[in-house]
C-alpha atoms as a PDB file:
ATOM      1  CA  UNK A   1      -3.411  63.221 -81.177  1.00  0.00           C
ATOM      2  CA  UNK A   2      -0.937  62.776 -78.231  1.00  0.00           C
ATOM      3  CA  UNK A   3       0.938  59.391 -78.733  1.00  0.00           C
ATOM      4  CA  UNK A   4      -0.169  56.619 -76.354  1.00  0.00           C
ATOM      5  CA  UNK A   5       3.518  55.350 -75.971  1.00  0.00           C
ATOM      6  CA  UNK A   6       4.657  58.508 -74.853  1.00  0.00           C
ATOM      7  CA  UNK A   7       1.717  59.102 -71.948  1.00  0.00           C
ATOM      8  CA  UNK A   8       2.931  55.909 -70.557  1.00  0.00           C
ATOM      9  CA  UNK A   9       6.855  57.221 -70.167  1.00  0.00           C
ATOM     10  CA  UNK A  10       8.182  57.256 -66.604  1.00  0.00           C
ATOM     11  CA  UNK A  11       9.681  59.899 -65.038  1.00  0.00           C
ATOM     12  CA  UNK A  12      13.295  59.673 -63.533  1.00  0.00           C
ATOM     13  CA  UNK A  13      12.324  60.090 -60.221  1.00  0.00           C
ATOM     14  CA  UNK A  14       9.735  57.316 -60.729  1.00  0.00           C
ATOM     15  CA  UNK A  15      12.261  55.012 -62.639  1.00  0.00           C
ATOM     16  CA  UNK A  16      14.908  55.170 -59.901  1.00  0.00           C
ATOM     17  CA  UNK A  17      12.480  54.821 -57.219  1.00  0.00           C
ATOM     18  CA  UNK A  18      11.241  51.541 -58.737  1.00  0.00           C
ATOM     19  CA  UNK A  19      15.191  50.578 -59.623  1.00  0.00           C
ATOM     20  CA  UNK A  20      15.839  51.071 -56.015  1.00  0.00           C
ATOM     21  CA  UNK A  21      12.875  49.044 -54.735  1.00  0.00           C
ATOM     22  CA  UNK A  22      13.886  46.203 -56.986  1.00  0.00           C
ATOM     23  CA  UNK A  23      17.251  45.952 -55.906  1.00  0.00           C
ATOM     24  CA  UNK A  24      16.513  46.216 -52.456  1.00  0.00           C
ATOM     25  CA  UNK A  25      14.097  43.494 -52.690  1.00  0.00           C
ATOM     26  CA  UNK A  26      17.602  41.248 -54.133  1.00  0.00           C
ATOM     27  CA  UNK A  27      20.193  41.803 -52.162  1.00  0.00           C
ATOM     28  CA  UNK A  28      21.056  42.334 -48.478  1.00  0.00           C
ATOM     29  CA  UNK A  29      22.301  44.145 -45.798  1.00  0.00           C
ATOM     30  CA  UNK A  30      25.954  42.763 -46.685  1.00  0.00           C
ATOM     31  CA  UNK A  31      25.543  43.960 -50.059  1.00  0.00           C
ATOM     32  CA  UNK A  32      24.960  47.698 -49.217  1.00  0.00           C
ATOM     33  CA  UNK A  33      27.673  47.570 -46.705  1.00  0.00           C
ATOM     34  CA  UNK A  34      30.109  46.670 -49.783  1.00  0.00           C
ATOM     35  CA  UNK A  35      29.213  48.988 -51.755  1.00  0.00           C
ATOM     36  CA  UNK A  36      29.300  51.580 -49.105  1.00  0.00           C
ATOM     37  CA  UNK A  37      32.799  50.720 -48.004  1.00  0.00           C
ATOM     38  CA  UNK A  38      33.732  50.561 -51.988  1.00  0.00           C
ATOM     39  CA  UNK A  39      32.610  53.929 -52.169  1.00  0.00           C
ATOM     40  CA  UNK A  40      33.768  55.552 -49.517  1.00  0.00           C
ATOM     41  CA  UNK A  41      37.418  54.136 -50.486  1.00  0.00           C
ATOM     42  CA  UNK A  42      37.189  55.362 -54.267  1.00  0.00           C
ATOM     43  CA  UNK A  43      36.161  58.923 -52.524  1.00  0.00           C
ATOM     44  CA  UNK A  44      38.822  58.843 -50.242  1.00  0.00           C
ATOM     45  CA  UNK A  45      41.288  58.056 -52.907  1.00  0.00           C
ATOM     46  CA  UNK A  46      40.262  60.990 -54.962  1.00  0.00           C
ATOM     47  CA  UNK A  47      39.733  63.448 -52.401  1.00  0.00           C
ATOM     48  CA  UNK A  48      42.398  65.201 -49.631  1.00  0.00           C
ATOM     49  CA  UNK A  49      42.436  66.309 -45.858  1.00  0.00           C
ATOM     50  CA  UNK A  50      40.338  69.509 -47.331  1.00  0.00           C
ATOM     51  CA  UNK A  51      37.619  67.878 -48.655  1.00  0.00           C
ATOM     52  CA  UNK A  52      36.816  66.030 -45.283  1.00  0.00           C
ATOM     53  CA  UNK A  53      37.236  69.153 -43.465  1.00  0.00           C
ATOM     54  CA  UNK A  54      34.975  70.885 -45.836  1.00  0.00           C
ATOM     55  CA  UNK A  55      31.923  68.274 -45.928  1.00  0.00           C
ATOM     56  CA  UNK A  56      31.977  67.600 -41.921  1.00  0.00           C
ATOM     57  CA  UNK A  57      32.469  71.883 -40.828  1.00  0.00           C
ATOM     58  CA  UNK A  58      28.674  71.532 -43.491  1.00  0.00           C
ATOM     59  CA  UNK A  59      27.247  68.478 -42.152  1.00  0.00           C
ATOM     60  CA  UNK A  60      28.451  70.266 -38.723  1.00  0.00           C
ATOM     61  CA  UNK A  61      26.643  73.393 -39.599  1.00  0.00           C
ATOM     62  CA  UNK A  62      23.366  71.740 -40.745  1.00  0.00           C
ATOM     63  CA  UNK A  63      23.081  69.408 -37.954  1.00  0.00           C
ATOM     64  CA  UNK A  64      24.075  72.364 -35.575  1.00  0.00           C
ATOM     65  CA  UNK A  65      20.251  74.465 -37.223  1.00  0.00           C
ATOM     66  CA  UNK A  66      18.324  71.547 -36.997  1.00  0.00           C
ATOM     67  CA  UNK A  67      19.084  69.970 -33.308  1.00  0.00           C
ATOM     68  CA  UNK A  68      19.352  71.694 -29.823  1.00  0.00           C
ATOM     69  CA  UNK A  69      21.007  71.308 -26.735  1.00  0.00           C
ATOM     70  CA  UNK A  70      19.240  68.239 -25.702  1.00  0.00           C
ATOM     71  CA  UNK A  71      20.272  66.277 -29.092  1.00  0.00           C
ATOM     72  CA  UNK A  72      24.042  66.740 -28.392  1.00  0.00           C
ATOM     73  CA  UNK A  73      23.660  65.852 -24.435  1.00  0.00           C
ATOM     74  CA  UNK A  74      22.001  63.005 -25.702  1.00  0.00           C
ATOM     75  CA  UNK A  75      24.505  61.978 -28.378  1.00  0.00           C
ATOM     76  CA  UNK A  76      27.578  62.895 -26.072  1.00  0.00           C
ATOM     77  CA  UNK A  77      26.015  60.593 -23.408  1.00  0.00           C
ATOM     78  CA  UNK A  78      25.522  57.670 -25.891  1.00  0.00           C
ATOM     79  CA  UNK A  79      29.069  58.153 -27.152  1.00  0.00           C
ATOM     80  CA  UNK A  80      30.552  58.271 -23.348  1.00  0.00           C
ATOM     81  CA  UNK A  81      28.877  55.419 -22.714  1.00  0.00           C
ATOM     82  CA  UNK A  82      30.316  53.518 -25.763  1.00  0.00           C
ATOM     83  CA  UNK A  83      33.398  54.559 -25.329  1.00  0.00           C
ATOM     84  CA  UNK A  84      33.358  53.377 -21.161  1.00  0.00           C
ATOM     85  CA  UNK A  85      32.326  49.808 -22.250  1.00  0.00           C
ATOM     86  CA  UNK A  86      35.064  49.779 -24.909  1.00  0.00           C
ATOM     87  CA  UNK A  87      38.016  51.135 -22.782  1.00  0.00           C
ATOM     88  CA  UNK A  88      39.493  50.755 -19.453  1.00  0.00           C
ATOM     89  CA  UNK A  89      40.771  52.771 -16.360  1.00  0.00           C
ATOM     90  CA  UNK A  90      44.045  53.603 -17.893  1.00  0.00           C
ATOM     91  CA  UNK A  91      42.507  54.644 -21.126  1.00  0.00           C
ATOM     92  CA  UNK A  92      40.855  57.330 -19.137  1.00  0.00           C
ATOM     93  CA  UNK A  93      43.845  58.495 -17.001  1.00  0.00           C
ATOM     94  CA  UNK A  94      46.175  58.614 -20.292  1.00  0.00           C
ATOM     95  CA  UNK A  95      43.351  60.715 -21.969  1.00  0.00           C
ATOM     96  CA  UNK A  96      43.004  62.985 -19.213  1.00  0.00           C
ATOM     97  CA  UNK A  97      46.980  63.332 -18.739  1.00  0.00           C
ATOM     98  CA  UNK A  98      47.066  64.468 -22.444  1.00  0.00           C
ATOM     99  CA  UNK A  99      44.220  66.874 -21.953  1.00  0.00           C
ATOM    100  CA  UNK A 100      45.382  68.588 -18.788  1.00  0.00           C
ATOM    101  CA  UNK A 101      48.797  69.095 -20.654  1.00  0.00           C
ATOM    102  CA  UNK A 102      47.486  70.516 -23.773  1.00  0.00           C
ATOM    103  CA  UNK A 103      45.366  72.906 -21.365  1.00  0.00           C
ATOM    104  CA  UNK A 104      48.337  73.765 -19.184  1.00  0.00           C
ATOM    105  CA  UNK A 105      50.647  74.553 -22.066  1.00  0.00           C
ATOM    106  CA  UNK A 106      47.254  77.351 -23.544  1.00  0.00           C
ATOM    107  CA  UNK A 107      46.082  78.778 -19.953  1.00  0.00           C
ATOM    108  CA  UNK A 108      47.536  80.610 -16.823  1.00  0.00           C
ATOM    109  CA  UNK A 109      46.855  80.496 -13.688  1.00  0.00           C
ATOM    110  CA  UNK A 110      43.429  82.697 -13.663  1.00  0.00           C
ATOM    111  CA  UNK A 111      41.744  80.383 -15.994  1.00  0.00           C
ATOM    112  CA  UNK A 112      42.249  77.406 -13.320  1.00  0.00           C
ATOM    113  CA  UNK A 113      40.874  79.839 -10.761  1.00  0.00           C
ATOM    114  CA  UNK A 114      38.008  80.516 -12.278  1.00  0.00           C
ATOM    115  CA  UNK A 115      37.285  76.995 -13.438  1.00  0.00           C
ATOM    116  CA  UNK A 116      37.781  75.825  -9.852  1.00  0.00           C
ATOM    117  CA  UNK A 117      35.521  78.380  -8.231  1.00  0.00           C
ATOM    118  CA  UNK A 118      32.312  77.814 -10.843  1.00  0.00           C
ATOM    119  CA  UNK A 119      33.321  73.607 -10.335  1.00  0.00           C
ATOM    120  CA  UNK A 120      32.908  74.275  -6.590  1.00  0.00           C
ATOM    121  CA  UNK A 121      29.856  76.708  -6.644  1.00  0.00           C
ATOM    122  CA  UNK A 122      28.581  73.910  -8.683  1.00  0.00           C
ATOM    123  CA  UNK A 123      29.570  70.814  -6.217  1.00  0.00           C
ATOM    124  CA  UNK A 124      28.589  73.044  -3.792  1.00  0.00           C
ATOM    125  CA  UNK A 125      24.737  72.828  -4.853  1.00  0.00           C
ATOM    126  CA  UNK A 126      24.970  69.750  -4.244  1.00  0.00           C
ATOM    127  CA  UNK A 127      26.490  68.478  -1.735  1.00  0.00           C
ATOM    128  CA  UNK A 128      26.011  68.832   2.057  1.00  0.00           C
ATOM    129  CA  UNK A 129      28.418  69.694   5.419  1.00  0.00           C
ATOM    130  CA  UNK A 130      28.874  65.928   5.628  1.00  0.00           C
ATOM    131  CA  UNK A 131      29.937  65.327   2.207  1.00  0.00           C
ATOM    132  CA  UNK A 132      32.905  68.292   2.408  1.00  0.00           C
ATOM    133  CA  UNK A 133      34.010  66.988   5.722  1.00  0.00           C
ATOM    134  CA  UNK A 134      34.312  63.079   4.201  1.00  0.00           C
ATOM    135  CA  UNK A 135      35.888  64.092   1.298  1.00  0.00           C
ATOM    136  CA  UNK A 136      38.607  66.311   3.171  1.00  0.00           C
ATOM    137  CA  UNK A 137      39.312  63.342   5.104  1.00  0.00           C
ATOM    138  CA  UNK A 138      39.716  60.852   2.263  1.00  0.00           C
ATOM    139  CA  UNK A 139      42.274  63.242   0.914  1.00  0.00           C
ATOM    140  CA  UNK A 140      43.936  63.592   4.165  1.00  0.00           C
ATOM    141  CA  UNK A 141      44.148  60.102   4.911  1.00  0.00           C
ATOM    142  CA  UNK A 142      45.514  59.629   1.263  1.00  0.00           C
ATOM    143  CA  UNK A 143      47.985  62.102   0.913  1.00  0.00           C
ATOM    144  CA  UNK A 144      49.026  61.197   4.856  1.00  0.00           C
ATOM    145  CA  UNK A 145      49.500  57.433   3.661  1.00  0.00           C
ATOM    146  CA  UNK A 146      51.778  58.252   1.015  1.00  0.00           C
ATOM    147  CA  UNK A 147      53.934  60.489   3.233  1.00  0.00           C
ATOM    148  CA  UNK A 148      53.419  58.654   6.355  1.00  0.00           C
ATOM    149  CA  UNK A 149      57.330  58.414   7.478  1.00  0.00           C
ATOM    150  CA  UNK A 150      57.308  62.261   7.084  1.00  0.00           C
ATOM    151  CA  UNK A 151      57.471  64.188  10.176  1.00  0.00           C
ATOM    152  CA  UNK A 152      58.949  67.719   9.965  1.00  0.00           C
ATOM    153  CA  UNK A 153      56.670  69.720  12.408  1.00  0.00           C
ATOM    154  CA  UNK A 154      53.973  70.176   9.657  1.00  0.00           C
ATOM    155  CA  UNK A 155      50.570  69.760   9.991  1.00  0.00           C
ATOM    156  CA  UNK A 156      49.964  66.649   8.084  1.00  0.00           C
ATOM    157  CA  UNK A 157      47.958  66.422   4.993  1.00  0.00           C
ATOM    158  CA  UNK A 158      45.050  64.285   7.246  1.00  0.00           C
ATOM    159  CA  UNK A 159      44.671  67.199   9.482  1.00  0.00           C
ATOM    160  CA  UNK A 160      44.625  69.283   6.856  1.00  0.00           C
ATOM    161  CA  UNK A 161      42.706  67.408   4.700  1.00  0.00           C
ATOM    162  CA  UNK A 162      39.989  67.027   7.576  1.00  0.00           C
ATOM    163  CA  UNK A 163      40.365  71.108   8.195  1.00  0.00           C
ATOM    164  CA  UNK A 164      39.803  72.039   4.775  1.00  0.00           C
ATOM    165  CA  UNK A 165      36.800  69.568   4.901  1.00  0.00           C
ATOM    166  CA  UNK A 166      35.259  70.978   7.911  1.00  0.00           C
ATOM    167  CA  UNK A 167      36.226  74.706   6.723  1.00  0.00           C
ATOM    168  CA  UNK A 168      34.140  74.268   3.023  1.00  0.00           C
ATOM    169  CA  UNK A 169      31.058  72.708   5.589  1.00  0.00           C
ATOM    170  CA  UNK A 170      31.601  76.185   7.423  1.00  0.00           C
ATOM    171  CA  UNK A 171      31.563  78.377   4.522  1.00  0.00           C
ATOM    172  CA  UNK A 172      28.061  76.363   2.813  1.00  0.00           C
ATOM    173  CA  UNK A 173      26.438  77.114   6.217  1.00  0.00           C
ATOM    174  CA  UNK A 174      27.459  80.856   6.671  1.00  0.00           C
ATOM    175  CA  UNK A 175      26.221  81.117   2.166  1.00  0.00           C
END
């Protein structure tokens, strides 16, 4: 006959599932933190560059088969949103300086073309003859103010500001 001590054994999984219930029951959210942070030290002292690149292209991958497009819009809104309460206006400006260099110094002048038509077709959608003409004269009265002593026969950046406005309405209403 089949030994009663034996029918009564646990399993592993069993075992560590009660283990973990146990010790979750004793100690707090602190104490998992520690432990976490502990571990993720002794990891990163035994592990290089490689290794992080290896596990995050994976989790990448994984996360990449088992989400769509709305996860990541969703995630990169949350994140933009975090990051705009943490930083300020020059955060943004020093960030976007470093981008537009590191895309100058990889792209010509076709890829700007192209980006600016599809951003325009896109604002275009948009936007109405009013909006076009209010803009062009925001930039006009800008770049005029910071030229204003300026007179050498030119048309002056307000004119053409308000020209280029009221040529974009034109265009919208002949599309």
């Amino acid at each position: 006959m089949a030994n009663k001590k034996d029918d009564r054994k646990m399993t592993l999984e069993e075992a560590g599932r009660k283990g973990g219930e146990a010790t979750s029951k004793s100690h707090d959210k602190e104490f998992y933190q520690e432990i976490g942070r502990k571990g993720g030290e002794a990891t990163s002292d035994s592990h290089g560059k490689e290794f992080y690149q290896e596990i995050g292209e994976k989790g990448g991958e994984a996360t990449s088969d088992s989400h769509g497009k709305e996860f990541y819009q969703e995630i990169g809104e949350k994140g933009g949103e975090a990051t705009s309460d943490s930083h300020g206006k020059e955060f943004y400006q020093e960030i976007g300086e470093k981008g537009g260099e590191a895309t100058s110094d990889s792209h010509g002048k076709e890829f700007y073309q192209e980006i600016g038509e599809k951003g325009g077709e896109a604002t275009s959608k948009n936007h109405d003859k009013e909006f076009y003409q209010e803009i062009g004269e925001k930039g006009g009265e800008a770049r005029g103010n910071q030229r204003n002593d300026s007179n050498d026969g030119k048309m002056s950046r307000e004119e053409a500001g308000r020209k280029g406005g009221e040529a974009r309405a034109r265009q919208r209403k002949n599309d």
